[in-house]
PDB file of N, CA and C in Angstrom:
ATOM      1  N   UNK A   1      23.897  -0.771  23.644  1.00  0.00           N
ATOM      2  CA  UNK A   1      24.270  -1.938  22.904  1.00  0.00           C
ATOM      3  C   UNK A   1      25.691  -2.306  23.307  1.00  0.00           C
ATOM      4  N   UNK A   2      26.126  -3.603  23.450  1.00  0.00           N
ATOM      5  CA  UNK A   2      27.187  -4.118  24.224  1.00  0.00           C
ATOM      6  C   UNK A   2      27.416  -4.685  22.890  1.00  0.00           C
ATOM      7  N   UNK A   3      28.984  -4.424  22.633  1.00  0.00           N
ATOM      8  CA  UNK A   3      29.690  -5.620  21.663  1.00  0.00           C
ATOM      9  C   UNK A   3      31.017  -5.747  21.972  1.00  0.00           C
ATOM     10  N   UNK A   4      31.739  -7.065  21.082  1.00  0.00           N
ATOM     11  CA  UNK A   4      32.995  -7.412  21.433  1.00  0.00           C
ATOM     12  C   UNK A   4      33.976  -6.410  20.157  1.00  0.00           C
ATOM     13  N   UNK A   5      34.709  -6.249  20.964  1.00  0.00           N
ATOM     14  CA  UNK A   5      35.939  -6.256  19.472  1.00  0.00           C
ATOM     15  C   UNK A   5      37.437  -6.163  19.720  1.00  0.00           C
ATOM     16  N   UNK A   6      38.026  -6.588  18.998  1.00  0.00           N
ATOM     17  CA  UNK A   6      39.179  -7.165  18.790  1.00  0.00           C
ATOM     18  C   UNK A   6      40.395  -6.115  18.547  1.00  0.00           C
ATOM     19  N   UNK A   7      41.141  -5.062  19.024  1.00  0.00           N
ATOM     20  CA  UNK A   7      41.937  -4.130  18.665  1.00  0.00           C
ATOM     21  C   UNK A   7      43.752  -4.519  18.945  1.00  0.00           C
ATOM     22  N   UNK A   8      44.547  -4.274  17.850  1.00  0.00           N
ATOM     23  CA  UNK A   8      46.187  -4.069  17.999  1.00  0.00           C
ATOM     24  C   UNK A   8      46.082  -3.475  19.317  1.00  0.00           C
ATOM     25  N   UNK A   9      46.745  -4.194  20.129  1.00  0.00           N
ATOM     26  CA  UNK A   9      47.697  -3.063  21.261  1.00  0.00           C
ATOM     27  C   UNK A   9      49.079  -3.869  21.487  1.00  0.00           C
ATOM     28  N   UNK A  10      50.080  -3.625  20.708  1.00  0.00           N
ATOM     29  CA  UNK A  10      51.372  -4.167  20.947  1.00  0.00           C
ATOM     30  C   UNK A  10      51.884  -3.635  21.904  1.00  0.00           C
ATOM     31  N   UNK A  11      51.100  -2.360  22.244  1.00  0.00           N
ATOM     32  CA  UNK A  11      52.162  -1.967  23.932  1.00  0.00           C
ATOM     33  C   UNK A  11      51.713  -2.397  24.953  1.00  0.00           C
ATOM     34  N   UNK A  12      50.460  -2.302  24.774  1.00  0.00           N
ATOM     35  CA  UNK A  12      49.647  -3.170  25.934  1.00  0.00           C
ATOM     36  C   UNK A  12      49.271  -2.382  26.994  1.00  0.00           C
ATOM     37  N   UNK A  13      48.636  -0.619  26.014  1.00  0.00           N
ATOM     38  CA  UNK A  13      48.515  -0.105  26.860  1.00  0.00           C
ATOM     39  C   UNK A  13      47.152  -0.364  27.055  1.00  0.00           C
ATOM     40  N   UNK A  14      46.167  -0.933  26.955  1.00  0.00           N
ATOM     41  CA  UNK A  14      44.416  -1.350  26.710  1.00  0.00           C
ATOM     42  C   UNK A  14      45.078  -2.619  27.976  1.00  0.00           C
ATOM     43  N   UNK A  15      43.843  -2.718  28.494  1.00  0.00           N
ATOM     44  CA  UNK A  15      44.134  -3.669  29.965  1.00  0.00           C
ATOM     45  C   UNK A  15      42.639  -4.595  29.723  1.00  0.00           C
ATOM     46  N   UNK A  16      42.404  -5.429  30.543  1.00  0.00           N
ATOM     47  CA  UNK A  16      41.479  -5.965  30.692  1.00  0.00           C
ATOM     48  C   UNK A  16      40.387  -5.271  31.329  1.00  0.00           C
ATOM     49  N   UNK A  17      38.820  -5.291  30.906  1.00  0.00           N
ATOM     50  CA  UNK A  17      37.818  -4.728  31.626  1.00  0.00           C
ATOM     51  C   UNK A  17      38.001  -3.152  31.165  1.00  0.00           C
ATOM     52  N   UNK A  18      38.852  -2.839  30.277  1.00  0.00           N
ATOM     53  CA  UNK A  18      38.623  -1.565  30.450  1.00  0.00           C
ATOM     54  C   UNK A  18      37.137  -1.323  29.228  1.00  0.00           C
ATOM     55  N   UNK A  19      37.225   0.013  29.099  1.00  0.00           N
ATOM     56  CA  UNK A  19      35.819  -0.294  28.053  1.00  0.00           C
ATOM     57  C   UNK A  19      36.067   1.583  27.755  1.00  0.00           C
ATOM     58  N   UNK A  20      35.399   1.376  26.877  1.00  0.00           N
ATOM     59  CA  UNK A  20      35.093   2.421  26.253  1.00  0.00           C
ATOM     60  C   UNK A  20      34.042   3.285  25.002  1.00  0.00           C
ATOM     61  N   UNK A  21      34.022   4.776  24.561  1.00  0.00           N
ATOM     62  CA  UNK A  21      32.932   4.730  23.888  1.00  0.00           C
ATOM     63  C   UNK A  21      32.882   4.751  22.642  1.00  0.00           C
ATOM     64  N   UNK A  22      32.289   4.489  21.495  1.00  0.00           N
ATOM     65  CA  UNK A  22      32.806   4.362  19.983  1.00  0.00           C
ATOM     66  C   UNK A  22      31.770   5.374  18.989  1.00  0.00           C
ATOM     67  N   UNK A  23      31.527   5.720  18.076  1.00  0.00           N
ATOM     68  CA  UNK A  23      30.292   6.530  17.432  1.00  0.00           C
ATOM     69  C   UNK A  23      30.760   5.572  16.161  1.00  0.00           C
ATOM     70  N   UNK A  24      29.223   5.239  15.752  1.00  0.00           N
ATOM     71  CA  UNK A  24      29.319   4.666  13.936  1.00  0.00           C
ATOM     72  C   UNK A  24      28.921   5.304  13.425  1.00  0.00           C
ATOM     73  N   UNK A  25      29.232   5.775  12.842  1.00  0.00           N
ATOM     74  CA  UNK A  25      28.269   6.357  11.350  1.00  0.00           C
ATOM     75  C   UNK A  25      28.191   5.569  10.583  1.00  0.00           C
ATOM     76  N   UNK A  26      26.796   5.566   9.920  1.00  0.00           N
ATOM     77  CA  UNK A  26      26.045   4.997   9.100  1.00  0.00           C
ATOM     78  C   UNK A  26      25.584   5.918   7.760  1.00  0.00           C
ATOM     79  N   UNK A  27      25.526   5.362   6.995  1.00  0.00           N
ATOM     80  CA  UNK A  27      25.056   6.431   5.582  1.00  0.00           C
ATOM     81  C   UNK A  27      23.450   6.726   5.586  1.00  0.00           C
ATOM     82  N   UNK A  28      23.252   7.499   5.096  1.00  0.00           N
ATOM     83  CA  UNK A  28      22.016   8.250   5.079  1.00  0.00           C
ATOM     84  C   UNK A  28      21.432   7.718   3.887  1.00  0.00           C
ATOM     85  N   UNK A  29      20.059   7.327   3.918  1.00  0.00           N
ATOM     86  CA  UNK A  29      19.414   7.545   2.586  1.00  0.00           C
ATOM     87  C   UNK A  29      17.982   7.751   2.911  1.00  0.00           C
ATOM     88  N   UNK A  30      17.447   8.289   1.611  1.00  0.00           N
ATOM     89  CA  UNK A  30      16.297   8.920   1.561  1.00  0.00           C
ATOM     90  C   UNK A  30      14.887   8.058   1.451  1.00  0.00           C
ATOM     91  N   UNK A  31      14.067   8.351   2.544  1.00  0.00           N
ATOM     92  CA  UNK A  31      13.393   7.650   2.349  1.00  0.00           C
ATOM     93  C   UNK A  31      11.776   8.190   3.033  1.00  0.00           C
ATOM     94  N   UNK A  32      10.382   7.561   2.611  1.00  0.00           N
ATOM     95  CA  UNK A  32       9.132   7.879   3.271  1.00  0.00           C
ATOM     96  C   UNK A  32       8.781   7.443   4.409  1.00  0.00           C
ATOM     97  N   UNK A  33       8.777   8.403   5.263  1.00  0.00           N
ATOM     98  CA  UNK A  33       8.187   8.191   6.704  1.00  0.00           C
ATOM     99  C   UNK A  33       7.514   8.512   7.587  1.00  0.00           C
ATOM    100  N   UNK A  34       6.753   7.920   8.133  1.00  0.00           N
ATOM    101  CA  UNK A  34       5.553   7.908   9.351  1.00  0.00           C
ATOM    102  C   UNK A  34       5.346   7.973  10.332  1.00  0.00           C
ATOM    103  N   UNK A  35       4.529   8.991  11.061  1.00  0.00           N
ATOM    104  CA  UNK A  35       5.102   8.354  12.604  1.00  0.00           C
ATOM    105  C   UNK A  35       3.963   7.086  13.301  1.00  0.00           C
ATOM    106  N   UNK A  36       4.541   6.594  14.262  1.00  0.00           N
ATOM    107  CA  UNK A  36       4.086   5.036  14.116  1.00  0.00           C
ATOM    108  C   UNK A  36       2.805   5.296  14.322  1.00  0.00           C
ATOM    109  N   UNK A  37       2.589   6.067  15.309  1.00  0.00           N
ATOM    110  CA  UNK A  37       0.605   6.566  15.606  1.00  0.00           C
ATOM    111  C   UNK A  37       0.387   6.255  14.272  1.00  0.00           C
ATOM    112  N   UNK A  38       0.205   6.257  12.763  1.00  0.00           N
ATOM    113  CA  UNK A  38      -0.379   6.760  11.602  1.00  0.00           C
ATOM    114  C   UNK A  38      -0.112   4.999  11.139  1.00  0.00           C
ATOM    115  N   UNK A  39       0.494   4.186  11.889  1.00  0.00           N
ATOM    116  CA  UNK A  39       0.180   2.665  11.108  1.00  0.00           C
ATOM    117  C   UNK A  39      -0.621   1.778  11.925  1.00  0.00           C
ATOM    118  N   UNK A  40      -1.713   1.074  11.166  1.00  0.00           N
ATOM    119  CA  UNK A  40      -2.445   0.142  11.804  1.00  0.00           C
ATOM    120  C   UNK A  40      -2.028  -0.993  11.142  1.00  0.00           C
ATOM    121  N   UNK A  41      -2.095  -2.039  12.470  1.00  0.00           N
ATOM    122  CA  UNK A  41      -1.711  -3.371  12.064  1.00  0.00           C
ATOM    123  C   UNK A  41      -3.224  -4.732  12.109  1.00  0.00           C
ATOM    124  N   UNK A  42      -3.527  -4.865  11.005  1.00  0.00           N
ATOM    125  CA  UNK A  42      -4.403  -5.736  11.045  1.00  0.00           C
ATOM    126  C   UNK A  42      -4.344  -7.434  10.776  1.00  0.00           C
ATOM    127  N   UNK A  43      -4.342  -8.313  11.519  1.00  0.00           N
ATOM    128  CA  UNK A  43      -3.806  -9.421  11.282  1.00  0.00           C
ATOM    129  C   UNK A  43      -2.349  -9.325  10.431  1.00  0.00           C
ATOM    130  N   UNK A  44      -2.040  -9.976   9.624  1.00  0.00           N
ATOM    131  CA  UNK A  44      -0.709  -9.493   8.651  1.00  0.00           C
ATOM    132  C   UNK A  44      -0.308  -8.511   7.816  1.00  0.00           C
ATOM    133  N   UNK A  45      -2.123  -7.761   7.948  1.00  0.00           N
ATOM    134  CA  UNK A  45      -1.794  -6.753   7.245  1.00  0.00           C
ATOM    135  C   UNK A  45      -0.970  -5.102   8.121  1.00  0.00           C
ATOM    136  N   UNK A  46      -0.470  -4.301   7.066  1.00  0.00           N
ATOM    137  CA  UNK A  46      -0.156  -3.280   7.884  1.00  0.00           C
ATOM    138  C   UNK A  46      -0.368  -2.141   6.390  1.00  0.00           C
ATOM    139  N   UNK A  47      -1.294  -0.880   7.616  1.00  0.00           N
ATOM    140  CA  UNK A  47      -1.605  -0.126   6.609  1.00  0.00           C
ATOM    141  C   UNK A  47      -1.542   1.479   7.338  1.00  0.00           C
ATOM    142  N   UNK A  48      -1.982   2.694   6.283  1.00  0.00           N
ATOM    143  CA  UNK A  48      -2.366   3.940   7.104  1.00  0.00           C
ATOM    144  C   UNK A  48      -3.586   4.157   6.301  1.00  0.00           C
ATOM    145  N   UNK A  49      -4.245   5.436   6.981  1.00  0.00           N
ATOM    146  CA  UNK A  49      -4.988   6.161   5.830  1.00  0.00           C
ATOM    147  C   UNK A  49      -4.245   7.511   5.316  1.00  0.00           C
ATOM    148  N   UNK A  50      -5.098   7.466   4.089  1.00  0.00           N
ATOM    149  CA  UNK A  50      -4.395   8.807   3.415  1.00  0.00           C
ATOM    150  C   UNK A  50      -5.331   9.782   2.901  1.00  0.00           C
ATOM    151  N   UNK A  51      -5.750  10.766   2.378  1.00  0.00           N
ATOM    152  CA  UNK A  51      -6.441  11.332   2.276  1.00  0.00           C
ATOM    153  C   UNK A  51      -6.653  11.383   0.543  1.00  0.00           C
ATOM    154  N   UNK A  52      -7.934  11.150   0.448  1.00  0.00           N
ATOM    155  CA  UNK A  52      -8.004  10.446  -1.367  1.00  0.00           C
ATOM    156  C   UNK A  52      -8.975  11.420  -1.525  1.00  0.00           C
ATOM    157  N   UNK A  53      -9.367  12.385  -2.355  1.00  0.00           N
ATOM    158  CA  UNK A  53     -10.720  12.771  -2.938  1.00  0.00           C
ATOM    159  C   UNK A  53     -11.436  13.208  -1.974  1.00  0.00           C
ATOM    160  N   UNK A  54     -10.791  13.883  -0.578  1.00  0.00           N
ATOM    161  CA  UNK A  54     -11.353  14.740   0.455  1.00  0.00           C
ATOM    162  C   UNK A  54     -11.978  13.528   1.581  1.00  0.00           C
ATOM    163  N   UNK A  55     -11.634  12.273   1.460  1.00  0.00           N
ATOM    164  CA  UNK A  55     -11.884  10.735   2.275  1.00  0.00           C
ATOM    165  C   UNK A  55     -10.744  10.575   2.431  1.00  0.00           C
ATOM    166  N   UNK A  56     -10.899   9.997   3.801  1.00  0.00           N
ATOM    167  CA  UNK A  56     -10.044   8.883   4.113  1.00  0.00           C
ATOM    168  C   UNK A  56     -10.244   7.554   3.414  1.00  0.00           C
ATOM    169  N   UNK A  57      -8.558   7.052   2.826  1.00  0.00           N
ATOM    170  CA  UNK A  57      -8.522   5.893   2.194  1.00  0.00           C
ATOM    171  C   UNK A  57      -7.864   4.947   2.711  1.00  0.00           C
ATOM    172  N   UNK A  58      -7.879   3.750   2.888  1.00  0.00           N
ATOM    173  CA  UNK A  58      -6.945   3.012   3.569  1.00  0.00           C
ATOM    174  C   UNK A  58      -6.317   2.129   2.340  1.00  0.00           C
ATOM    175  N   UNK A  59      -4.745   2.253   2.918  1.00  0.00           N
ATOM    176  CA  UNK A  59      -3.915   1.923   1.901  1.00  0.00           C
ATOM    177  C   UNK A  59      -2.867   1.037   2.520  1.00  0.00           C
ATOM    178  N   UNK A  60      -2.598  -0.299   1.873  1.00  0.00           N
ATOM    179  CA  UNK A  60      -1.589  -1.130   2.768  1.00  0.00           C
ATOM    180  C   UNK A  60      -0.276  -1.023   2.613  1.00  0.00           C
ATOM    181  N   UNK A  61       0.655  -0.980   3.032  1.00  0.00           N
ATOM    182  CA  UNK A  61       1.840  -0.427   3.105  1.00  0.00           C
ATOM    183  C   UNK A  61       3.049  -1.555   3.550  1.00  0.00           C
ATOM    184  N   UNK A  62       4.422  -1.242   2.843  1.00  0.00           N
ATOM    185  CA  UNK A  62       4.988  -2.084   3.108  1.00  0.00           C
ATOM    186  C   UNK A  62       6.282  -1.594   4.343  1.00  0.00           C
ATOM    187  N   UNK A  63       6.561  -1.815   5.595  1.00  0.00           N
ATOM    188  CA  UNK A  63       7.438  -1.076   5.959  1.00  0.00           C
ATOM    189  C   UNK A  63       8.682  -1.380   6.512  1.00  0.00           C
ATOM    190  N   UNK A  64       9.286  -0.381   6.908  1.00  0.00           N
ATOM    191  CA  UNK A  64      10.865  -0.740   6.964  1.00  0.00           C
ATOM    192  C   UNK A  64      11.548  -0.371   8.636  1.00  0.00           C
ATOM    193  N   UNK A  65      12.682  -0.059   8.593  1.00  0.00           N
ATOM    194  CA  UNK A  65      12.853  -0.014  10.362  1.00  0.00           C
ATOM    195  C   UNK A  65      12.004   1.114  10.626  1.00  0.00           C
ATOM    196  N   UNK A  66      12.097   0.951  12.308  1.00  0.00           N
ATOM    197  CA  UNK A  66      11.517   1.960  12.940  1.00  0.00           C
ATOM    198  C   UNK A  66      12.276   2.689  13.738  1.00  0.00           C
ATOM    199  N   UNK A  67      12.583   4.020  13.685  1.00  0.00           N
ATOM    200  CA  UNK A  67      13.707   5.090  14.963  1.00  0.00           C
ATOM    201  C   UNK A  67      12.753   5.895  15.476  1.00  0.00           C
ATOM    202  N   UNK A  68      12.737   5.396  16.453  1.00  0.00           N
ATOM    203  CA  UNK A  68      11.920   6.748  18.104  1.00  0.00           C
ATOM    204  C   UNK A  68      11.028   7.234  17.488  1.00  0.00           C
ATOM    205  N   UNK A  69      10.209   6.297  16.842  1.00  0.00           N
ATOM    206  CA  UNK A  69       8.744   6.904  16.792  1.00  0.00           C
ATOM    207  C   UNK A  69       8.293   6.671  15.569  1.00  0.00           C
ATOM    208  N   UNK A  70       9.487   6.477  14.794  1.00  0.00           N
ATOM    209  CA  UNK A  70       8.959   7.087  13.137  1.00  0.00           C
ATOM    210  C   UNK A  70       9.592   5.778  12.350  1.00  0.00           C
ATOM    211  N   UNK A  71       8.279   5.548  11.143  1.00  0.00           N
ATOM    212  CA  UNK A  71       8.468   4.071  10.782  1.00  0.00           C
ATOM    213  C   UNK A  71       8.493   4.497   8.905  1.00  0.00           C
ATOM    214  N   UNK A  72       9.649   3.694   8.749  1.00  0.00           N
ATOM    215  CA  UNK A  72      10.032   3.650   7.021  1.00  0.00           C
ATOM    216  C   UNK A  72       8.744   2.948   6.384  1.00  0.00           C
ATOM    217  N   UNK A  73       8.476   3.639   5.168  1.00  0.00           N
ATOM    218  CA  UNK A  73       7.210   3.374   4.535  1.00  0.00           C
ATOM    219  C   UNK A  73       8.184   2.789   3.073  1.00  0.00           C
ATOM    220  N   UNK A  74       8.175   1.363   2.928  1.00  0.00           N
ATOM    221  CA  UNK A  74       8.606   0.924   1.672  1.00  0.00           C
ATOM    222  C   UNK A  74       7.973   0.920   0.770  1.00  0.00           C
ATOM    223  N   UNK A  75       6.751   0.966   0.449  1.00  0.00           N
ATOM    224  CA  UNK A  75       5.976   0.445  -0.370  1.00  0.00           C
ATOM    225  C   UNK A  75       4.451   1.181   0.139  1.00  0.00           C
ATOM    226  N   UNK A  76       3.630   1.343  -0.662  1.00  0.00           N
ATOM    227  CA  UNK A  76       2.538   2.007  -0.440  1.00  0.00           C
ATOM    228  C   UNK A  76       2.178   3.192  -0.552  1.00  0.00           C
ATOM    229  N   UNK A  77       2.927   3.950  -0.432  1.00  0.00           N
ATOM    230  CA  UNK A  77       2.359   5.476  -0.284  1.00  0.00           C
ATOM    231  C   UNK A  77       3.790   6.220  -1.375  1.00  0.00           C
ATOM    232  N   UNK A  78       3.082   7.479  -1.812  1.00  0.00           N
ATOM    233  CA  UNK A  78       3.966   8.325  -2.726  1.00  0.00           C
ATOM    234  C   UNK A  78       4.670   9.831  -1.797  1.00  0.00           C
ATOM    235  N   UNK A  79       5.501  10.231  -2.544  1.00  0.00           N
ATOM    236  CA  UNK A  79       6.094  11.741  -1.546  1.00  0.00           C
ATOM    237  C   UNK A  79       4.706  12.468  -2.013  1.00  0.00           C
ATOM    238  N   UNK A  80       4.071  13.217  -0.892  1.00  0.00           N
ATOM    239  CA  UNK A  80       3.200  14.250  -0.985  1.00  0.00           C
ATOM    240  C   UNK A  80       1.879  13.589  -0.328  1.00  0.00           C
ATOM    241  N   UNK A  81       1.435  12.474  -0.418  1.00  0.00           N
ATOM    242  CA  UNK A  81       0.315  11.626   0.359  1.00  0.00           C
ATOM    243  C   UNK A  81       0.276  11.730   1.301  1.00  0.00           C
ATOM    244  N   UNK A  82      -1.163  12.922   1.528  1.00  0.00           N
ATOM    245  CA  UNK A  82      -1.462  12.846   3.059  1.00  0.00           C
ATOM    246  C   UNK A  82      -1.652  11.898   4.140  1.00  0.00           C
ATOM    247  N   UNK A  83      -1.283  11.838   4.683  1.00  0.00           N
ATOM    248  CA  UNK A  83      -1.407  10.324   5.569  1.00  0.00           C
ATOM    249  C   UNK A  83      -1.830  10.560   7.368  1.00  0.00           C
ATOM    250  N   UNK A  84      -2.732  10.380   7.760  1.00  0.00           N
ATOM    251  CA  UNK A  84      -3.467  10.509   9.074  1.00  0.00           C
ATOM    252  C   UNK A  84      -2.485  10.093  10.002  1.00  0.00           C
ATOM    253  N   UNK A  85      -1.918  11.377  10.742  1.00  0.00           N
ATOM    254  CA  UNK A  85      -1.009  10.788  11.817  1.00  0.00           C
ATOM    255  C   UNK A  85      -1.537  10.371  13.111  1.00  0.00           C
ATOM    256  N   UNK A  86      -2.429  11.303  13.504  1.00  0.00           N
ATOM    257  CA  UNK A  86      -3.005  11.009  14.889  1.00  0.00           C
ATOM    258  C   UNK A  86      -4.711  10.288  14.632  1.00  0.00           C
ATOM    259  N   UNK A  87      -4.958   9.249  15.658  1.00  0.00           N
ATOM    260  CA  UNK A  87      -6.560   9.159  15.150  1.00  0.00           C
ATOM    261  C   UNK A  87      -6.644   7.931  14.132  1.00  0.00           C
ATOM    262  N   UNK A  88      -5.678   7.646  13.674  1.00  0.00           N
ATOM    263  CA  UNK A  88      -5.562   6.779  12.124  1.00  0.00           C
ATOM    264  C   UNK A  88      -6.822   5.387  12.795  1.00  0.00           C
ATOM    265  N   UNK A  89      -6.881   4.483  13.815  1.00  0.00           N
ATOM    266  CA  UNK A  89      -7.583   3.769  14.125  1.00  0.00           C
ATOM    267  C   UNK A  89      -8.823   3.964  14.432  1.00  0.00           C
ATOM    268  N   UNK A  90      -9.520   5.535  14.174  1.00  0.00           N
ATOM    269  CA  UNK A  90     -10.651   5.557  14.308  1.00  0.00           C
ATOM    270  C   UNK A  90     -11.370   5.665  13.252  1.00  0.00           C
ATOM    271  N   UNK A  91     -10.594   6.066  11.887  1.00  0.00           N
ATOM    272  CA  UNK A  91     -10.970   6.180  10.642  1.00  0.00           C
ATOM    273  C   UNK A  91     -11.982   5.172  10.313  1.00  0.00           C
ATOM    274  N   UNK A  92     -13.265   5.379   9.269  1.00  0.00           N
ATOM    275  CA  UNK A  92     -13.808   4.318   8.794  1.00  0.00           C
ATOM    276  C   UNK A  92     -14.118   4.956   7.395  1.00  0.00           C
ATOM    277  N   UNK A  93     -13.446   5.881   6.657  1.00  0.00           N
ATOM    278  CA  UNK A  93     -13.794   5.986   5.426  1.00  0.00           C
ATOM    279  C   UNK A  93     -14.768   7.750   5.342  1.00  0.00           C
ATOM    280  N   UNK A  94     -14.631   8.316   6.558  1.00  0.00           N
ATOM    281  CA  UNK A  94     -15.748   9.211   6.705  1.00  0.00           C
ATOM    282  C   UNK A  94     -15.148  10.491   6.137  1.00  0.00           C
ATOM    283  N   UNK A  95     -15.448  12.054   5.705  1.00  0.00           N
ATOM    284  CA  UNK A  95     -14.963  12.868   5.691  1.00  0.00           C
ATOM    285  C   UNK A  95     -13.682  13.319   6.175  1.00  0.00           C
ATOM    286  N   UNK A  96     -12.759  14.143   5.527  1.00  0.00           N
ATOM    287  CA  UNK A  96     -11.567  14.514   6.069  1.00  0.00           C
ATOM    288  C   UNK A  96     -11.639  15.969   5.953  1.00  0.00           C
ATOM    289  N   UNK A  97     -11.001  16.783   6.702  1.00  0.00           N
ATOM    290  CA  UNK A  97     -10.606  18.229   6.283  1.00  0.00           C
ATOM    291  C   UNK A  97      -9.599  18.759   6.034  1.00  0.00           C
TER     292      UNK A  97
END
């Protein structure tokens, strides 16, 4: 990611073209997540399955960013809900183990 920014150098020891590297930290918060294999996208909808009563259930879900693989679950699913990571698009409601 390339950005501009604007820094004091009254001595003028920073030159033109020079560049350099920066780290942000960002705050942490807690949250439910998926890895993307486990979301299907159907027209506008977006959902996973989860495992309901020894079935697969399909449940629509609301979600949030995605980092290297793994996608924020806003809405839809509870902490502890099994949720089909691999395979999720072949599901049709059939037995689970």
């Amino acid at each position: 990611m390339k950005v501009r920014v604007a820094l004091p150098n009254p001595d003028q020891r920073l030159k033109p073209e020079m560049f350099g590297t920066i780290r942000v930290e960002a705050g942490a918060h807690q949250a439910l997540v998926v890895p993307a294999a486990a979301i299907i996208r159907e027209g506008n909808r977006t959902m996973v399955f989860v495992k309901s009563a020894g079935r697969p259930e399909q449940r629509t879900v609301t979600v949030g960013q995605t980092v290297d693989g793994i996608v924020e679950i806003r809405t839809g699913l509870r902490a502890g809900d099994e949720v089909a990571a691999e395979g999720a698009k072949l599901l049709k409601g059939g037995p689970t183990d």
